[in-house]
C-alpha atoms as a PDB file:
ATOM      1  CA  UNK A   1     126.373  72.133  75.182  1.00  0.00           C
ATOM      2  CA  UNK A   2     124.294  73.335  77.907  1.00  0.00           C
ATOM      3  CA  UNK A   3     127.163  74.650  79.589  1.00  0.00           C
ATOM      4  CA  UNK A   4     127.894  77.054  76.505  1.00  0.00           C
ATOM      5  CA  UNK A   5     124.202  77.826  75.804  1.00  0.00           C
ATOM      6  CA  UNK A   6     124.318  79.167  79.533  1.00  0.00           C
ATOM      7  CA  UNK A   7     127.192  81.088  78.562  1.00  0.00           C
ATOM      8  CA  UNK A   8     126.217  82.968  75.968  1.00  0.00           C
ATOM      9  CA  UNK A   9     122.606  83.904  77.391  1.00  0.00           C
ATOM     10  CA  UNK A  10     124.698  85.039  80.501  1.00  0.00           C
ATOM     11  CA  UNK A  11     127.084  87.216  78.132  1.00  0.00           C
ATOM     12  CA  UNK A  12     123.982  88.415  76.455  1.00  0.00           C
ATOM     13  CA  UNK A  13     121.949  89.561  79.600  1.00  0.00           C
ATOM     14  CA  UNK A  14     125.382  91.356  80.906  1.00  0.00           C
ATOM     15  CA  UNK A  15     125.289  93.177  77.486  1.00  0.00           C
ATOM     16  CA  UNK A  16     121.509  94.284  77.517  1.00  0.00           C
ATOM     17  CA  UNK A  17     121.864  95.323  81.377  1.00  0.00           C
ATOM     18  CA  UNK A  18     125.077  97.032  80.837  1.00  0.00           C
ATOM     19  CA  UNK A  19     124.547  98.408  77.301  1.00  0.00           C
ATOM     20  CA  UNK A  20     124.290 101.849  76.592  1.00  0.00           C
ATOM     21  CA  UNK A  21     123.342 102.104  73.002  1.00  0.00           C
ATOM     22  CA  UNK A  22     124.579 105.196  70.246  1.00  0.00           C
ATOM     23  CA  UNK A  23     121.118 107.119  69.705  1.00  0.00           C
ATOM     24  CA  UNK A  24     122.844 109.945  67.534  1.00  0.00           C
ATOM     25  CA  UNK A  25     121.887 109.627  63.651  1.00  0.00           C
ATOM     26  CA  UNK A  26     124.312 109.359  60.795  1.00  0.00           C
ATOM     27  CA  UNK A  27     123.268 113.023  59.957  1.00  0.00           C
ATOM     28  CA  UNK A  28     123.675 114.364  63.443  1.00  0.00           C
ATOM     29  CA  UNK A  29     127.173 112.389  62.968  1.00  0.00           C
ATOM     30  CA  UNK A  30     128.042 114.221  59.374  1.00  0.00           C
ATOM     31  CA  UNK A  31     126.934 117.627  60.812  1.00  0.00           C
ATOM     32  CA  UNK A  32     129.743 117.671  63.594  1.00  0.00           C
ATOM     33  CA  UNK A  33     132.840 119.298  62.109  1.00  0.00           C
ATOM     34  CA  UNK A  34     135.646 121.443  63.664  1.00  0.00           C
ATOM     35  CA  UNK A  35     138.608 122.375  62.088  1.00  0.00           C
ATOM     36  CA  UNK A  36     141.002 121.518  64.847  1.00  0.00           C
ATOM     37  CA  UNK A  37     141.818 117.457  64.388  1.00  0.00           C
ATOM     38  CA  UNK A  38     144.786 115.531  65.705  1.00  0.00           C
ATOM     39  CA  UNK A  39     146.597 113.190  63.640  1.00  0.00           C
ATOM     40  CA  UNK A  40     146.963 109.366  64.811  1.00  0.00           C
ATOM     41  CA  UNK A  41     150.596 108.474  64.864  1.00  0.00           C
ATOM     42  CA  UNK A  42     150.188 105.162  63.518  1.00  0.00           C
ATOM     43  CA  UNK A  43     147.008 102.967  62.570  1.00  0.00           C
ATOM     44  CA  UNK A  44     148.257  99.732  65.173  1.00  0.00           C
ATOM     45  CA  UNK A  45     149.131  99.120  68.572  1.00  0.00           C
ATOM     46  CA  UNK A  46     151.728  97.141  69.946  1.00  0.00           C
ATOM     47  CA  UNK A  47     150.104  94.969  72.674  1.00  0.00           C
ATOM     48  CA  UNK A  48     152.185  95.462  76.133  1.00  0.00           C
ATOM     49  CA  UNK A  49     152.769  99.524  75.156  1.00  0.00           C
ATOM     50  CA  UNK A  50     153.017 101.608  77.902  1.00  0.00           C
ATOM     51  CA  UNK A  51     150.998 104.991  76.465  1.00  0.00           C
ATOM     52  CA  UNK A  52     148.271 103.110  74.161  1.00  0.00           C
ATOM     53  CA  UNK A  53     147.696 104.624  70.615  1.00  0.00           C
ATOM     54  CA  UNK A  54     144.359 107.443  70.606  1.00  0.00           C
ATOM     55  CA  UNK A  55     142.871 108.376  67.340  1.00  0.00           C
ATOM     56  CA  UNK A  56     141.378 112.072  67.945  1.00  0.00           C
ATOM     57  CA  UNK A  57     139.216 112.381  64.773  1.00  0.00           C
ATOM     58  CA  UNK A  58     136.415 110.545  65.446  1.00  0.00           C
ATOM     59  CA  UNK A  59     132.824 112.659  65.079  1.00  0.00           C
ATOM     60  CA  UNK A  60     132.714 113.014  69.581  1.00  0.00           C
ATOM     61  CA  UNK A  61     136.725 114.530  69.501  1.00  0.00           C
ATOM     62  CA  UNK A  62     135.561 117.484  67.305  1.00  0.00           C
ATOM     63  CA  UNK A  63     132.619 118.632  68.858  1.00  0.00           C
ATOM     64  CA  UNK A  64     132.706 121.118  71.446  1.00  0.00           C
ATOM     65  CA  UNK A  65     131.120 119.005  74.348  1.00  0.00           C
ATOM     66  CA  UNK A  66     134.344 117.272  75.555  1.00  0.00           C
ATOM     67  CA  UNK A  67     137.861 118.373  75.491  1.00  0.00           C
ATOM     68  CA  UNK A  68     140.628 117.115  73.623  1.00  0.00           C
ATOM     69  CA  UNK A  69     142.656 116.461  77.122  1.00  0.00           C
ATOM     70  CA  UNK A  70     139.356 114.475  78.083  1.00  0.00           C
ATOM     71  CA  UNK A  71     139.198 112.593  75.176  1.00  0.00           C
ATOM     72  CA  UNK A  72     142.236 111.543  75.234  1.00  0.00           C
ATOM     73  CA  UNK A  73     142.480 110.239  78.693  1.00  0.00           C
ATOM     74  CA  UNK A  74     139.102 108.504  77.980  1.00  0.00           C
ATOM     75  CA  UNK A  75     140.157 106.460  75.266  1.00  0.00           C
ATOM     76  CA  UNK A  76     143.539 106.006  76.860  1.00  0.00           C
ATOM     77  CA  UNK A  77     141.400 104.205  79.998  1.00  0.00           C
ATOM     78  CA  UNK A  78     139.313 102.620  77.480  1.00  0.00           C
ATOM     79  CA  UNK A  79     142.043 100.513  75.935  1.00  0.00           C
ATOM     80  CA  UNK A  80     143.931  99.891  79.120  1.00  0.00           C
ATOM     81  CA  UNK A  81     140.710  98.786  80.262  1.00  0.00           C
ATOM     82  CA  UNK A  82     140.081  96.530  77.654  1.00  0.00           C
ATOM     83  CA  UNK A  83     143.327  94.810  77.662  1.00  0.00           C
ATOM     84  CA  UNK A  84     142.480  94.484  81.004  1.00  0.00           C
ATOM     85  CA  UNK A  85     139.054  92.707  80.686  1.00  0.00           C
ATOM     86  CA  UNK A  86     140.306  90.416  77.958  1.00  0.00           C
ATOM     87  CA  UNK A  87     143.206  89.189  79.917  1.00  0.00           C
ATOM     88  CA  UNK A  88     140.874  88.378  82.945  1.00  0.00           C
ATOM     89  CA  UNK A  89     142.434  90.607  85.295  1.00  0.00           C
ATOM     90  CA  UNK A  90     140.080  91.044  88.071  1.00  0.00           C
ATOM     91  CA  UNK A  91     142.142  92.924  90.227  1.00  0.00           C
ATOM     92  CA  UNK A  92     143.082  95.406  87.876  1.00  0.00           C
ATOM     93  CA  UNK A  93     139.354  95.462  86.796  1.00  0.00           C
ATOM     94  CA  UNK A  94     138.092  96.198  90.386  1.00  0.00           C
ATOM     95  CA  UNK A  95     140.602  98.360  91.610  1.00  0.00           C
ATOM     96  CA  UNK A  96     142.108 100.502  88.495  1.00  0.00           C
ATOM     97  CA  UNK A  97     139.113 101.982  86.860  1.00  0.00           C
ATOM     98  CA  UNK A  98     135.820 103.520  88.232  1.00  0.00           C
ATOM     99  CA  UNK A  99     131.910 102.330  87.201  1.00  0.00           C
ATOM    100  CA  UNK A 100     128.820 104.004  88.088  1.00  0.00           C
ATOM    101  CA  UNK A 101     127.204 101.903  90.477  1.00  0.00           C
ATOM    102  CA  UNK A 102     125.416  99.000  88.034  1.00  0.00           C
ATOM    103  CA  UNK A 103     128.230  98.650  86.403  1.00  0.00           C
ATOM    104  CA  UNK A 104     130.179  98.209  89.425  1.00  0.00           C
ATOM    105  CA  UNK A 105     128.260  95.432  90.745  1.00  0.00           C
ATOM    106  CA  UNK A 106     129.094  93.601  87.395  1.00  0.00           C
ATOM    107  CA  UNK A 107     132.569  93.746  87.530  1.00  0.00           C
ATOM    108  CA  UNK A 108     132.946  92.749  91.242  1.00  0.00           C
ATOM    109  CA  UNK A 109     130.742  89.793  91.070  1.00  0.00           C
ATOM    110  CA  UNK A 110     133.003  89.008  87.812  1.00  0.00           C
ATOM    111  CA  UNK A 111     129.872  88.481  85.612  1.00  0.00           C
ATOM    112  CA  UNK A 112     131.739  90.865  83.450  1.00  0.00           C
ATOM    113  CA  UNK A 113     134.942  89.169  83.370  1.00  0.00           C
ATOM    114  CA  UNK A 114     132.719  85.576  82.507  1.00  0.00           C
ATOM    115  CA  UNK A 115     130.834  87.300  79.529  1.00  0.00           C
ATOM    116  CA  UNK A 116     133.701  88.554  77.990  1.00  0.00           C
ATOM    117  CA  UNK A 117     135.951  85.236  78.533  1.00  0.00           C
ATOM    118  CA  UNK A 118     133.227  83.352  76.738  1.00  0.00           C
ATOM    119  CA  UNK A 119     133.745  85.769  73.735  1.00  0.00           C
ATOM    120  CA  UNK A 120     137.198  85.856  73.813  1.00  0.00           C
ATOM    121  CA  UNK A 121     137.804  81.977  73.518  1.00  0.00           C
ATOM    122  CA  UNK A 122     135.105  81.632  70.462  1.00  0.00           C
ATOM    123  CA  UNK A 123     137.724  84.510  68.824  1.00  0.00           C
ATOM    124  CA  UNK A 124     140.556  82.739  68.744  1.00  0.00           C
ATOM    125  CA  UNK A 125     144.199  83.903  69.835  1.00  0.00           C
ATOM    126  CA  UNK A 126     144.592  87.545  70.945  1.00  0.00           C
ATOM    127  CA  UNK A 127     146.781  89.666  68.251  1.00  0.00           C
ATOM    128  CA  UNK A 128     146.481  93.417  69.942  1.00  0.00           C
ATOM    129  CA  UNK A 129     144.340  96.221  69.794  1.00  0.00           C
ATOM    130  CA  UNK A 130     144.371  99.039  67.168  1.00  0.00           C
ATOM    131  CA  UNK A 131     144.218 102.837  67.823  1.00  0.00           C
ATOM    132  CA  UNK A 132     140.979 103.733  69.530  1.00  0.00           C
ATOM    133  CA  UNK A 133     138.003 106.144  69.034  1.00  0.00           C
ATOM    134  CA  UNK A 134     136.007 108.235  70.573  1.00  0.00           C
ATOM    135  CA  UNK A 135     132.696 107.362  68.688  1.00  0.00           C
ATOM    136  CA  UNK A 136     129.145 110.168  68.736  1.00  0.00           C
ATOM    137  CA  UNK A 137     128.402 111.201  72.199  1.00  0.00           C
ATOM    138  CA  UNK A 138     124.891 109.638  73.429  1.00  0.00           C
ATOM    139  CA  UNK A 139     122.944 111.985  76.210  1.00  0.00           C
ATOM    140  CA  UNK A 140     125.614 112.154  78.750  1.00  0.00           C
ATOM    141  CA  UNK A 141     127.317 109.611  77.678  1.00  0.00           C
ATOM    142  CA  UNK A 142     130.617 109.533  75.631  1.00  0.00           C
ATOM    143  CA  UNK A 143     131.436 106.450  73.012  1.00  0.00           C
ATOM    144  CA  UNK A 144     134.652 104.919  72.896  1.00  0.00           C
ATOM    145  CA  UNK A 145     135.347 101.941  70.567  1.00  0.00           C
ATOM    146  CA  UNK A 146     138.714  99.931  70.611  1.00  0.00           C
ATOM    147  CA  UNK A 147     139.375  97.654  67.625  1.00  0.00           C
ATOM    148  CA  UNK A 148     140.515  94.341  69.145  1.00  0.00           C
ATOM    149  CA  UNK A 149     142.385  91.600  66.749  1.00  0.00           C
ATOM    150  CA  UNK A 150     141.936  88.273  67.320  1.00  0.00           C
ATOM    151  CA  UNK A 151     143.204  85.165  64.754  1.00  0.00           C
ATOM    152  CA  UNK A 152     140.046  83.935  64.066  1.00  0.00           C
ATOM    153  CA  UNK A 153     137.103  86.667  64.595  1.00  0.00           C
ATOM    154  CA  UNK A 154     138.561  90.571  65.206  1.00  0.00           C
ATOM    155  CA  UNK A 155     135.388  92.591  67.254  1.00  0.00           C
ATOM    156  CA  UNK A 156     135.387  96.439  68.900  1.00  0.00           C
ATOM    157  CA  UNK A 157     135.276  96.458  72.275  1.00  0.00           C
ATOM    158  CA  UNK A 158     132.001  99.373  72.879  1.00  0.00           C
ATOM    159  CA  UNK A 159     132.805 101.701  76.500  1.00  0.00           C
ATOM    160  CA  UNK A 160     130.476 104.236  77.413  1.00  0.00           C
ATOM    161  CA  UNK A 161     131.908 106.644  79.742  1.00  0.00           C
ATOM    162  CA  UNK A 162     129.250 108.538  82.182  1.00  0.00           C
ATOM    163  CA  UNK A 163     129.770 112.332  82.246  1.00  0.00           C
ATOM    164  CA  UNK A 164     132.502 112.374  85.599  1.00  0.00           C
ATOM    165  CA  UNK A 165     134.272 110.020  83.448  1.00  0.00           C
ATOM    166  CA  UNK A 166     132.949 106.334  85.154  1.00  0.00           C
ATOM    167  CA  UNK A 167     132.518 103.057  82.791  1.00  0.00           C
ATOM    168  CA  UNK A 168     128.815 103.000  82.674  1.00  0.00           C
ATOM    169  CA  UNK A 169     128.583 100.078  80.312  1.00  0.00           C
ATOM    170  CA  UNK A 170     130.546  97.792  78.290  1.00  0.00           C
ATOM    171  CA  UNK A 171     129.725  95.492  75.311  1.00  0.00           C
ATOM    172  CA  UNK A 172     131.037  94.172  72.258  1.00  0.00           C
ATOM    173  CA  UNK A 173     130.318  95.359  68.841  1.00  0.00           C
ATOM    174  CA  UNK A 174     131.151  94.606  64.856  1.00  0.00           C
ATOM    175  CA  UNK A 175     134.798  94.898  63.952  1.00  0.00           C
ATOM    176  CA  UNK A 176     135.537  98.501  62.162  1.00  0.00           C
ATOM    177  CA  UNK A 177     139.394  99.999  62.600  1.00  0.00           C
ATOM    178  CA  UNK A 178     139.522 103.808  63.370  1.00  0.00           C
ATOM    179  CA  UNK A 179     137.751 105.778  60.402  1.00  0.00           C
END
């Protein structure tokens, strides 16, 4: 019992250090609109795809401050990442994505990698992820959330990306699919 108290303080500290939090309100959110929007091809992802499934439509893929291309490859990272994270893979972790330098710290001491495992095992069996989104950009921050399915408790994996494109923080948040 101790043992899983520990746990989840530990998974809670990672997520207040690491956490980079949406500041934009829901107007700012509604007042963001562009005519150009990409389609999704399909609302689910097959786990194990090579080119993961990007939703472009989300309130930070129409406004003007990041390019579709970037967007894109941002959420692409994001859900490679976090296939990554939940299947433990440190090496991948360390050596396939760049973190600005507190976040880097986490992942090579594997405090991230601990947090997240703790999470993952309370969820029950992993089922896939769903199309990801790029959610309101924060400061210089951009938002992505990736729907993640699990059999008994389904949750978003939360990435903000710092300007030059480096995971800056990562933490779990309420289950929502793509809007």
């Amino acid at each position: 019992m101790r043992k899983k108290a520990l746990v989840i303080l530990m998974t809670a500290a990672v997520f207040a250090l690491a956490g980079c939090g949406d500041k934009t309100d829901k107007a700012d959110k509604d007042t963001v609109k562009d005519d150009k929007k990409q389609e999704a091809s399909a609302d689910t992802e097959t786990p194990g795809e090579d080119v993961p499934e990007v939703d472009m439509e989300g309130p930070a893929a129409e406004a003007e401050q990041i390019s579709e291309s970037d967007g894109r490859k941002l959420m692409e990272t994001a859900v490679a990442f976090t296939e990554d994270l939940i299947a433990a893979n440190h090496d991948n972790l360390v050596n396939d994505y760049e973190y600005d330098d507190e976040m880097k710290a986490i992942v090579d001491s594997g405090e991230l990698e601990q947090s997240i495992t703790a999470a993952v095992e309370a969820s029950g069996e992993y089922k896939g992820t769903k199309a990801a989104w790029l959610g309101a950009q924060a400061g210089d921050y951009s938002n992505v959330q990736v729907p993640c399915e699990f059999a008994d408790q389904s949750w978003n994996m939360f990435i903000a990306f710092t300007a030059d494109g480096k995971i800056g923080s990562v933490r779990t948040d309420v289950y929502k699919e793509t809007p």
